[in-house]
Protein backbone atom coordinates (compact mmCIF):
# COMPACT_ATOMS: atom_id res chain seq x y z
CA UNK A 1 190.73 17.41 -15.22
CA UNK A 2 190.97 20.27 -12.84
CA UNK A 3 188.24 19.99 -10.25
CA UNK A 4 186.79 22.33 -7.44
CA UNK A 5 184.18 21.24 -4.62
CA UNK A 6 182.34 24.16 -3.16
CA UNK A 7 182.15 23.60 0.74
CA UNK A 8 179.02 25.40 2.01
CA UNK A 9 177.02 26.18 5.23
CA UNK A 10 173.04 26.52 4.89
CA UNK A 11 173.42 30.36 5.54
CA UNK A 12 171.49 33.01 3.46
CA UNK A 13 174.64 33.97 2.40
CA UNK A 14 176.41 30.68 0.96
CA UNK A 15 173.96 31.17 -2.10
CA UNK A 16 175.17 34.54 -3.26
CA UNK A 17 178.52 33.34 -2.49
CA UNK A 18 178.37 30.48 -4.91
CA UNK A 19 177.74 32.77 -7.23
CA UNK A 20 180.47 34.95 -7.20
CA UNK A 21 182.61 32.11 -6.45
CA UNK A 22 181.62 30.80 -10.11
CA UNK A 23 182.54 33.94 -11.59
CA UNK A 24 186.11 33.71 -10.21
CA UNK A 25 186.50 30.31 -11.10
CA UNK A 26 185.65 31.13 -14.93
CA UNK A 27 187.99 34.05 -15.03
CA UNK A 28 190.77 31.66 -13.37
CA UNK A 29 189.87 29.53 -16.19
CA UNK A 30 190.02 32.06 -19.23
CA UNK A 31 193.27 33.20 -17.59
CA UNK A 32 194.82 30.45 -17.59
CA UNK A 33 193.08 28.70 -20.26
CA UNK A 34 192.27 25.44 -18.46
CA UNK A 35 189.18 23.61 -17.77
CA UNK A 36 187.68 23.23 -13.85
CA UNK A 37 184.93 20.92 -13.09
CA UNK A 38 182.55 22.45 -10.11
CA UNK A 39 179.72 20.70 -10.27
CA UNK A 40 179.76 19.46 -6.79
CA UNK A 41 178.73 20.93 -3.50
CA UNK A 42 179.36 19.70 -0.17
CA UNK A 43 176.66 21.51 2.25
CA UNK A 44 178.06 21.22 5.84
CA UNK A 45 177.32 21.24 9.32
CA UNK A 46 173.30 20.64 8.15
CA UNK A 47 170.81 20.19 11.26
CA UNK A 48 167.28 19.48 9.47
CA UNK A 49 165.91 20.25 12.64
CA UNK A 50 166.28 23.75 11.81
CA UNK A 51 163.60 25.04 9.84
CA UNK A 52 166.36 27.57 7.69
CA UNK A 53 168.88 24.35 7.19
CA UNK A 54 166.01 22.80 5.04
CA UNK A 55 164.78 25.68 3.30
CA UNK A 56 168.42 26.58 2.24
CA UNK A 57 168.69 23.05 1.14
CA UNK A 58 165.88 22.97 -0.76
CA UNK A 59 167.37 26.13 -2.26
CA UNK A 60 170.66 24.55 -2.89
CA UNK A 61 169.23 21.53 -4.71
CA UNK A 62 167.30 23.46 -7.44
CA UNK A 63 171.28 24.38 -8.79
CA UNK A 64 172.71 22.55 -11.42
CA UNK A 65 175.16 20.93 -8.73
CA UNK A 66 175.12 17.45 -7.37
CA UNK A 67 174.84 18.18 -3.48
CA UNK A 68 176.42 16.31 -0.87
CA UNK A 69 174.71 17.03 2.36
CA UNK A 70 177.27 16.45 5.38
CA UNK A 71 175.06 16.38 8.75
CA UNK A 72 175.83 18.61 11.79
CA UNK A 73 178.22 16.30 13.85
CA UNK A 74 179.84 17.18 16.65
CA UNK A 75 182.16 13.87 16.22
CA UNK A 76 183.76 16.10 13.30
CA UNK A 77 185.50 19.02 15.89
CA UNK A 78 186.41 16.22 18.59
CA UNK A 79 188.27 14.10 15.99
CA UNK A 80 190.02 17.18 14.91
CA UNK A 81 191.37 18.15 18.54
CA UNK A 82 192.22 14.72 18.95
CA UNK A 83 193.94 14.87 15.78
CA UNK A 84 192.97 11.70 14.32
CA UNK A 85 191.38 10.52 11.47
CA UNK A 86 187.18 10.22 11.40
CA UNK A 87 187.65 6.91 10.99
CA UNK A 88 189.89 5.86 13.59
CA UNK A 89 188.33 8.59 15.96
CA UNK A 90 184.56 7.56 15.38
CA UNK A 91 184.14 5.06 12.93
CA UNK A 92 180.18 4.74 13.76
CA UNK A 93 179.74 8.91 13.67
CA UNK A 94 176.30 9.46 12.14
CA UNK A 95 178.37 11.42 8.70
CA UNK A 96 180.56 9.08 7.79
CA UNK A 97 178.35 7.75 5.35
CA UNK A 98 178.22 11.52 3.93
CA UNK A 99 181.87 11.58 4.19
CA UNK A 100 181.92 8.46 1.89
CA UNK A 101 179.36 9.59 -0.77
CA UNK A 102 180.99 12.57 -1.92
CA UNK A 103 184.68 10.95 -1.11
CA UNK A 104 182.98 7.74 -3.90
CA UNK A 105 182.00 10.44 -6.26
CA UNK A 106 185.28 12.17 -5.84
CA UNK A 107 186.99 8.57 -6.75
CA UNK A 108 184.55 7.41 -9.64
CA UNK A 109 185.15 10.56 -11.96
């Protein structure tokens, strides 16, 4: 099965977007007749210091999504200038374990 992961930031506006987003993806799929999975979201760049990252969050969860909440890193931009993988460029970086739990849930369906 067809399957699309929303990427999100915790900004006011992610939530509306999801919405519409949605909407597409159900006219893509009476178009063309197929089936997409989007039950997934991966909220990025998430700094629950910030009082509006954790209210959005707590907004987010209340969907009928399974949320994967990827931490603010700044490992994530350095290994991209570097152009290597997060692994190889910071194997110890504080969302790799983020990075595995949606990449596991990705694998196991």
């Amino acid at each position: 099965m067809d399957e699309a992961v929303s990427p999100l930031s915790p900004e006011f506006f992610s939530v509306d977007g999801i919405e519409i987003f949605v909407a597409e993806l159900r006219a893509i799929e009476q178009k063309y007749r197929r089936k997409i999975r989007n039950d997934k979201i991966a909220l990025n760049m998430v700094n629950k210091s910030f009082s509006w990252h954790r209210a959005f969050q707590e907004a987010i969860a209340k969907l009928d999504y399974r949320v994967f909440t990827i931490p603010q890193d700044a490992k994530i931009a350095e290994r991209q200038i570097a152009h290597k993988s997060f692994y190889d460029f910071a194997s110890a970086a504080k969302s790799i374990p983020a990075f595995d739990a949606l990449t596991d849930a990705l694998i196991e369906e």
